[in-house]
PDB file of N, CA and C in Angstrom:
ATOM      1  N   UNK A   1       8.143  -8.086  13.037  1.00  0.00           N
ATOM      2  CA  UNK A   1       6.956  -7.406  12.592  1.00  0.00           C
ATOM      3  C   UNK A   1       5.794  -8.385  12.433  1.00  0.00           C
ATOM      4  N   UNK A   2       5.992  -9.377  11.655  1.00  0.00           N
ATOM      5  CA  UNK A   2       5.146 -10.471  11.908  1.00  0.00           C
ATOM      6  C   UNK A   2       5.087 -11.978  12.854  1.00  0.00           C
ATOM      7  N   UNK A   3       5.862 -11.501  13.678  1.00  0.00           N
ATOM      8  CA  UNK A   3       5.339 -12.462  14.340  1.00  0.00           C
ATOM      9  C   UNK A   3       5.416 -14.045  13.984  1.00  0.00           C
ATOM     10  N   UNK A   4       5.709 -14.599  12.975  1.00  0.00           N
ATOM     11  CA  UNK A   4       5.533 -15.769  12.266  1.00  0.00           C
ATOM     12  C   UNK A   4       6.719 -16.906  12.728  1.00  0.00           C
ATOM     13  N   UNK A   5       6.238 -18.315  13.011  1.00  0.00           N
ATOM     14  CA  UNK A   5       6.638 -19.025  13.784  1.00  0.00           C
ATOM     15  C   UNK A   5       7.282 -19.980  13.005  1.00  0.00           C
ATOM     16  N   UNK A   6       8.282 -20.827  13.304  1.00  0.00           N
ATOM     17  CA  UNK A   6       8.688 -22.335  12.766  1.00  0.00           C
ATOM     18  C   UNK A   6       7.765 -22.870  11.897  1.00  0.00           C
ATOM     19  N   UNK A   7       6.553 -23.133  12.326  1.00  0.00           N
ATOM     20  CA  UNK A   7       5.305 -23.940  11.946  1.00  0.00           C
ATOM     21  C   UNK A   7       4.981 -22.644  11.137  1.00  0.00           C
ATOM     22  N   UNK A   8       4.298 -21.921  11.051  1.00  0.00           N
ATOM     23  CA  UNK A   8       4.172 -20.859  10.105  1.00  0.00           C
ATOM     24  C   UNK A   8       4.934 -21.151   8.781  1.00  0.00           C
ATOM     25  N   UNK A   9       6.128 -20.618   9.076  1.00  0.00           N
ATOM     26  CA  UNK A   9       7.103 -20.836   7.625  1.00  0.00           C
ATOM     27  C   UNK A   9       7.215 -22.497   6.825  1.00  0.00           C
ATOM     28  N   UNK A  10       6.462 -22.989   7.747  1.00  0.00           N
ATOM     29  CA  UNK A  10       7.073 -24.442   7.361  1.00  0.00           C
ATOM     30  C   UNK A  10       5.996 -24.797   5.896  1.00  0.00           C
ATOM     31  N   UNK A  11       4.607 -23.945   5.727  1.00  0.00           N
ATOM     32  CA  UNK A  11       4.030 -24.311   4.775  1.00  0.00           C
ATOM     33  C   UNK A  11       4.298 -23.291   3.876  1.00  0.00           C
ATOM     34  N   UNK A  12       3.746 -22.912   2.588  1.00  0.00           N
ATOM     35  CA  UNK A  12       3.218 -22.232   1.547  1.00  0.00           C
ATOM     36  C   UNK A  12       2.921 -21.415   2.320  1.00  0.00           C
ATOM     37  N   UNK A  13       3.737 -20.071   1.607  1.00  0.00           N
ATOM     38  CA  UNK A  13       2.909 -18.734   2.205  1.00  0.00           C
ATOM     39  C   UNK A  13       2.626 -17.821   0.907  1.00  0.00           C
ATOM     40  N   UNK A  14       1.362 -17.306   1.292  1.00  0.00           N
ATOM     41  CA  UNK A  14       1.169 -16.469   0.243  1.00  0.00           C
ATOM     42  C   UNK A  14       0.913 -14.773   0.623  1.00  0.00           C
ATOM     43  N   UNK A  15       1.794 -14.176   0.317  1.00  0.00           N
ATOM     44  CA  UNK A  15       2.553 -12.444   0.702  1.00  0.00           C
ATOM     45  C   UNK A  15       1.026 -11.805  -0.916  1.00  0.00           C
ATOM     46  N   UNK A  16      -0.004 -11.129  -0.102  1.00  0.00           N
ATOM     47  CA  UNK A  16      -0.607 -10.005  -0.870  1.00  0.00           C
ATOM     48  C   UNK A  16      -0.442  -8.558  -0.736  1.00  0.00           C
ATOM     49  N   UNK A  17      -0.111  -8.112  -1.719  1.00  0.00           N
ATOM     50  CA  UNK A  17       0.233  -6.910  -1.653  1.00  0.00           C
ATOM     51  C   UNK A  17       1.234  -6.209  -1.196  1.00  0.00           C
ATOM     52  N   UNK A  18       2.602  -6.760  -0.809  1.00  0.00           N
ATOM     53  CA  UNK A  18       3.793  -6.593  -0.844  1.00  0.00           C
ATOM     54  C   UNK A  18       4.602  -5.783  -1.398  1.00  0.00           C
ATOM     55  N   UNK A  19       3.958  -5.612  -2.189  1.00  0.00           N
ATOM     56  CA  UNK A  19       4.989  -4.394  -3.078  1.00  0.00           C
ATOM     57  C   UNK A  19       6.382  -4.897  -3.349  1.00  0.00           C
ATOM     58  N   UNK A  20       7.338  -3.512  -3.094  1.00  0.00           N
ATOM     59  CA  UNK A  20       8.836  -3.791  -3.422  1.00  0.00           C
ATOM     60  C   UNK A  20       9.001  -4.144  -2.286  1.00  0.00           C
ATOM     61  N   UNK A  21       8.576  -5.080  -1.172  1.00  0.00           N
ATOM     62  CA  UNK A  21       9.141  -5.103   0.257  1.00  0.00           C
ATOM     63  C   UNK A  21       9.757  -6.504  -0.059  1.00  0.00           C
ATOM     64  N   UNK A  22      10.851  -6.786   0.996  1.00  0.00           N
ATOM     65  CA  UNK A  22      11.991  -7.703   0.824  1.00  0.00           C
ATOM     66  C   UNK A  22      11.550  -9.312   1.122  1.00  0.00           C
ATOM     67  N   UNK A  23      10.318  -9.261   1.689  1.00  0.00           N
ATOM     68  CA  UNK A  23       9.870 -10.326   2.739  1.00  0.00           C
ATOM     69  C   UNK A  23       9.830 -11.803   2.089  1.00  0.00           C
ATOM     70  N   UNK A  24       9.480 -12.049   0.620  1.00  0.00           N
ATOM     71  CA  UNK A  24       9.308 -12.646  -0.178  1.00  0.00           C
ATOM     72  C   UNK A  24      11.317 -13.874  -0.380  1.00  0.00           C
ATOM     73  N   UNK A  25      11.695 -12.561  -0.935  1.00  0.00           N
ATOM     74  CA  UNK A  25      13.214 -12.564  -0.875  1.00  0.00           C
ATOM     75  C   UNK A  25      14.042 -13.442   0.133  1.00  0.00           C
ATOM     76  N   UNK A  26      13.754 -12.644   0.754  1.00  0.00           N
ATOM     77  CA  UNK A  26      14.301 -12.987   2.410  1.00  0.00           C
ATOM     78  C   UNK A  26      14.140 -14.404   2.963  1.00  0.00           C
ATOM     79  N   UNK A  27      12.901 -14.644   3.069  1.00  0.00           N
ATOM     80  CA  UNK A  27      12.283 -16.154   3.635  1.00  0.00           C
ATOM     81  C   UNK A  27      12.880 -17.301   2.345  1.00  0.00           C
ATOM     82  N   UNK A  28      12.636 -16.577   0.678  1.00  0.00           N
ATOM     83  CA  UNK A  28      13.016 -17.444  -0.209  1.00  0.00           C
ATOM     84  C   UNK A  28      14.140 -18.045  -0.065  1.00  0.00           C
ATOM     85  N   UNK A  29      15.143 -17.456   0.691  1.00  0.00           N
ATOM     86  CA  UNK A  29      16.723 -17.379   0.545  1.00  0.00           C
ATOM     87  C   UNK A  29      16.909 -18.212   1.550  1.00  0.00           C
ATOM     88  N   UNK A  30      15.903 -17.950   2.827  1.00  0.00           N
ATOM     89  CA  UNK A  30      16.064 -19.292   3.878  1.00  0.00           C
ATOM     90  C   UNK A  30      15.178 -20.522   3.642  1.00  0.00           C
ATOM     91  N   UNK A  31      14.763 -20.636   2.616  1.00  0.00           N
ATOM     92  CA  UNK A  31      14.601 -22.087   2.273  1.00  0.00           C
ATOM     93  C   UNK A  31      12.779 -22.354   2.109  1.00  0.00           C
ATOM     94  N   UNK A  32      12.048 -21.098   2.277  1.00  0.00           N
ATOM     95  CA  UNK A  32      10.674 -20.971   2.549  1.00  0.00           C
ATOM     96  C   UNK A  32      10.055 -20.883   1.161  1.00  0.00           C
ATOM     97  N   UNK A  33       9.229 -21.548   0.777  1.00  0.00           N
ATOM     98  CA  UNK A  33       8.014 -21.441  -0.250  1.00  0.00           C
ATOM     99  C   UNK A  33       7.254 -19.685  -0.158  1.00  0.00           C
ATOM    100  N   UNK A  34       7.242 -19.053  -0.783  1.00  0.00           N
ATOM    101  CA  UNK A  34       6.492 -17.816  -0.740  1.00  0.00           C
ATOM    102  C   UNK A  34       5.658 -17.144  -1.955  1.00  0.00           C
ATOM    103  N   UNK A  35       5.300 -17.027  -2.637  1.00  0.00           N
ATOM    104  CA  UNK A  35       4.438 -16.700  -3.525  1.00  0.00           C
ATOM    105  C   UNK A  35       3.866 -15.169  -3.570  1.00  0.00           C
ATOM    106  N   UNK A  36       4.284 -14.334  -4.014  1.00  0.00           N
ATOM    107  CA  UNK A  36       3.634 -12.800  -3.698  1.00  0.00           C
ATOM    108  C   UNK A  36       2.704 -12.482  -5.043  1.00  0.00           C
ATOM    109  N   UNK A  37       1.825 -11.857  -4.775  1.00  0.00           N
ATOM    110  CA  UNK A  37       0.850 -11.156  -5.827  1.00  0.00           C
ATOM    111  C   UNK A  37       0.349  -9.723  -5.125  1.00  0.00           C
ATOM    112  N   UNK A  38       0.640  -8.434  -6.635  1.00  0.00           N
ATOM    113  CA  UNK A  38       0.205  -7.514  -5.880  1.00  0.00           C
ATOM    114  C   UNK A  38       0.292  -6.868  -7.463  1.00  0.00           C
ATOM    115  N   UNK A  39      -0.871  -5.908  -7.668  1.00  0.00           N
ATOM    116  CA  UNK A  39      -0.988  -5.411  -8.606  1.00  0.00           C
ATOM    117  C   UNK A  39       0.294  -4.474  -9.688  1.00  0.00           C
ATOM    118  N   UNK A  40       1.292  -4.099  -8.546  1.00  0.00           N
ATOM    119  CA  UNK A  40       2.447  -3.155  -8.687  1.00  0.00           C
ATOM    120  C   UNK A  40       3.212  -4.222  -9.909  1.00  0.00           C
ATOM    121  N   UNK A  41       2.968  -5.366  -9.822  1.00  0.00           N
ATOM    122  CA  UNK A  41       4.041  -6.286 -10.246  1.00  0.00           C
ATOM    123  C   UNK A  41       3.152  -6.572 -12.344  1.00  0.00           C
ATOM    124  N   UNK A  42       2.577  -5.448 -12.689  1.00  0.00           N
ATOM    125  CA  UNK A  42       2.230  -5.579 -13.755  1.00  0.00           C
ATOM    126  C   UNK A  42       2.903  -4.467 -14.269  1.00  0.00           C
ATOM    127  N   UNK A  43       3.892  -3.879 -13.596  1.00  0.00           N
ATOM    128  CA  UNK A  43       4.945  -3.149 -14.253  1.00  0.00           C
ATOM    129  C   UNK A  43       5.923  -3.820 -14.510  1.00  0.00           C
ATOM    130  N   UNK A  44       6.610  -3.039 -15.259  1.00  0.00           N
ATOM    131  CA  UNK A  44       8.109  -3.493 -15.641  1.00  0.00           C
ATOM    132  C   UNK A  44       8.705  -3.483 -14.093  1.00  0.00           C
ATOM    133  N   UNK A  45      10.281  -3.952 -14.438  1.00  0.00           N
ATOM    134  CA  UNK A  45      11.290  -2.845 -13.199  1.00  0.00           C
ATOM    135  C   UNK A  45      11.565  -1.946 -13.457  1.00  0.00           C
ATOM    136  N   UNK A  46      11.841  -1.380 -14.654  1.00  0.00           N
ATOM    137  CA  UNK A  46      12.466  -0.219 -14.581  1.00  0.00           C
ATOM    138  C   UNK A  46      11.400   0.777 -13.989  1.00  0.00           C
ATOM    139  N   UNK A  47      10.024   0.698 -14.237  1.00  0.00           N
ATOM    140  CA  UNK A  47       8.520   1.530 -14.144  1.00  0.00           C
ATOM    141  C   UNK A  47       8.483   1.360 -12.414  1.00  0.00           C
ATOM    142  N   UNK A  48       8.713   0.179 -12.178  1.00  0.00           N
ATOM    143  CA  UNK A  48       8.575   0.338 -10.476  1.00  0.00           C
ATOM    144  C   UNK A  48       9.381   0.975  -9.769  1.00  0.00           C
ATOM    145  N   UNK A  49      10.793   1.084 -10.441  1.00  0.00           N
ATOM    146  CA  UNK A  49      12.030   1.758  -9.976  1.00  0.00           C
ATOM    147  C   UNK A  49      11.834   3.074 -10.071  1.00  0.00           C
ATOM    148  N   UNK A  50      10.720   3.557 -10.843  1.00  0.00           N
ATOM    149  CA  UNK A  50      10.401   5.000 -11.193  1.00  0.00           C
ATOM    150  C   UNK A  50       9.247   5.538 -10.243  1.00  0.00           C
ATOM    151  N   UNK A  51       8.417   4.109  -9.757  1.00  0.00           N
ATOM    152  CA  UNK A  51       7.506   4.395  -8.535  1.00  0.00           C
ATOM    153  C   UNK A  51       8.158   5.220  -7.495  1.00  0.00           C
ATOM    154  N   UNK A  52       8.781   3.827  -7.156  1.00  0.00           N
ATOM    155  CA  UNK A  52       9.318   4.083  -6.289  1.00  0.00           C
ATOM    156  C   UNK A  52      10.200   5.526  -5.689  1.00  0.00           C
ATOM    157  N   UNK A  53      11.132   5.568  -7.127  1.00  0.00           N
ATOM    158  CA  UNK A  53      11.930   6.931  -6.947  1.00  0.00           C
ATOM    159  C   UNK A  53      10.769   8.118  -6.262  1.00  0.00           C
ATOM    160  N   UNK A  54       9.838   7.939  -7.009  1.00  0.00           N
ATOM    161  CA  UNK A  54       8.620   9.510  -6.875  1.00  0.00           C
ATOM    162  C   UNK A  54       7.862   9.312  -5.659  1.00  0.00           C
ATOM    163  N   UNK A  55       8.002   8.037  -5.019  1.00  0.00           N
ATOM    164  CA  UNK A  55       7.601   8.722  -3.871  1.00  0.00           C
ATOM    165  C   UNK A  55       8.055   8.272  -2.382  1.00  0.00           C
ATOM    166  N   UNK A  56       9.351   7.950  -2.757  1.00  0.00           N
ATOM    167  CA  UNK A  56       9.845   7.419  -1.488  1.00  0.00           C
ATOM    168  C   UNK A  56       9.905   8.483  -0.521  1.00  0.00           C
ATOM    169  N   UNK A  57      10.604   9.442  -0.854  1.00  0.00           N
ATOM    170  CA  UNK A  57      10.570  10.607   0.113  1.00  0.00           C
ATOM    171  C   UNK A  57       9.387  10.760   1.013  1.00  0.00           C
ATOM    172  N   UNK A  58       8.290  10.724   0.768  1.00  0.00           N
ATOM    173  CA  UNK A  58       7.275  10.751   1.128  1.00  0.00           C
ATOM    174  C   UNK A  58       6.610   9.880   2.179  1.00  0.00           C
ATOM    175  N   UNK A  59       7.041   8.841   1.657  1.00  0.00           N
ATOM    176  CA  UNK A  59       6.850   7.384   2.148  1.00  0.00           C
ATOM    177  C   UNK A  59       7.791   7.554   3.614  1.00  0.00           C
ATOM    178  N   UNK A  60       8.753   7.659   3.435  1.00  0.00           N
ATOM    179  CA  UNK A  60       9.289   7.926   4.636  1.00  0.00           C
ATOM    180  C   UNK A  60       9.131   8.694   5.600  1.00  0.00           C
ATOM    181  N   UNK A  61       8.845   9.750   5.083  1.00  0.00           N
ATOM    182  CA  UNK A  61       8.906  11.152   6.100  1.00  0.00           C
ATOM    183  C   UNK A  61       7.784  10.123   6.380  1.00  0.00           C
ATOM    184  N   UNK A  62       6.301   9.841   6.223  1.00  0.00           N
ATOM    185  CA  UNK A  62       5.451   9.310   7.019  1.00  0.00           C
ATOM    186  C   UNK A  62       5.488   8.846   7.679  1.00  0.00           C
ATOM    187  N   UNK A  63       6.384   7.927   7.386  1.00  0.00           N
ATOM    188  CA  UNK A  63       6.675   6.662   8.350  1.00  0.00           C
ATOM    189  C   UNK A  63       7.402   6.953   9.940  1.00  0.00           C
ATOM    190  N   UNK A  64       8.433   7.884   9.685  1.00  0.00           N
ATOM    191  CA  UNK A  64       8.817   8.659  10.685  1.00  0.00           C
ATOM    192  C   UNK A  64       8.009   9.697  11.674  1.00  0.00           C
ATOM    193  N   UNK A  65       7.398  10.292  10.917  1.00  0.00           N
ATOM    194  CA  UNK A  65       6.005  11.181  11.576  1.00  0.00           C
ATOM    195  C   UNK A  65       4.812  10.274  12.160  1.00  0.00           C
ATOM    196  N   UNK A  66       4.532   8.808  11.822  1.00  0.00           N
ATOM    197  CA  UNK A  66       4.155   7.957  12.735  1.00  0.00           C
ATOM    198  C   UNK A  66       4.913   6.735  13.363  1.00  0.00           C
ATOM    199  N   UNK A  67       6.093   7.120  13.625  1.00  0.00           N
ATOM    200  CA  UNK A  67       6.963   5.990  14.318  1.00  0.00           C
ATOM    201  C   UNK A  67       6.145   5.689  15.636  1.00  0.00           C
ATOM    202  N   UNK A  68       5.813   6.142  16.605  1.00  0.00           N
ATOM    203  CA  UNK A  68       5.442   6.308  17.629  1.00  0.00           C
ATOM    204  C   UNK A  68       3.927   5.323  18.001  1.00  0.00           C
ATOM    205  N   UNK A  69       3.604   5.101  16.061  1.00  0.00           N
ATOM    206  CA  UNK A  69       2.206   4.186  16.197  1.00  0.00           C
ATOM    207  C   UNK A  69       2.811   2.791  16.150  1.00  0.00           C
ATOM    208  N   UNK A  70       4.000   2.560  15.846  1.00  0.00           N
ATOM    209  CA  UNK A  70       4.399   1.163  15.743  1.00  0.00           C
ATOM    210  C   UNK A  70       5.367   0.792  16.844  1.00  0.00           C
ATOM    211  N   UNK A  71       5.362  -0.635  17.413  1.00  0.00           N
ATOM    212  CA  UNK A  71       6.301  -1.050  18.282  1.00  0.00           C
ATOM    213  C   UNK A  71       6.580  -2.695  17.931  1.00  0.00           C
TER     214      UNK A  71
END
């Protein structure tokens, strides 16, 4: 999805607006510096877990109803 190279990962990255997405996680776990800031993260977890619940459904069906815009 992004595209991001050897040299890319090799510095400080800074992830805005990320949300609950894994990307942060992921790169952390392979050894990458990452730093995320995004307003969502002035909740609790349990409050984001409650975001989330209310509108994933939603979130998806979209995403599916524009599959066709992404490759």
């Amino acid at each position: 999805m992004f595209g991001l190279t050897a040299t890319d990962l090799s510095g400080e990255i800074l992830d805005c607006a990320g949300g609950p997405a894994s990307f942060n996680a992921e790169a952390s776990s392979r050894g990458h510096r990452v730093v995320s800031c995004d307003p969502l993260y002035r909740f609790s977890a349990d409050e984001i877990s409650s975001r989330i619940g209310a509108t994933f459904d939603q979130i998806v069906s979209n995403a599916e109803a524009s599959r066709d815009r992404f490759s």
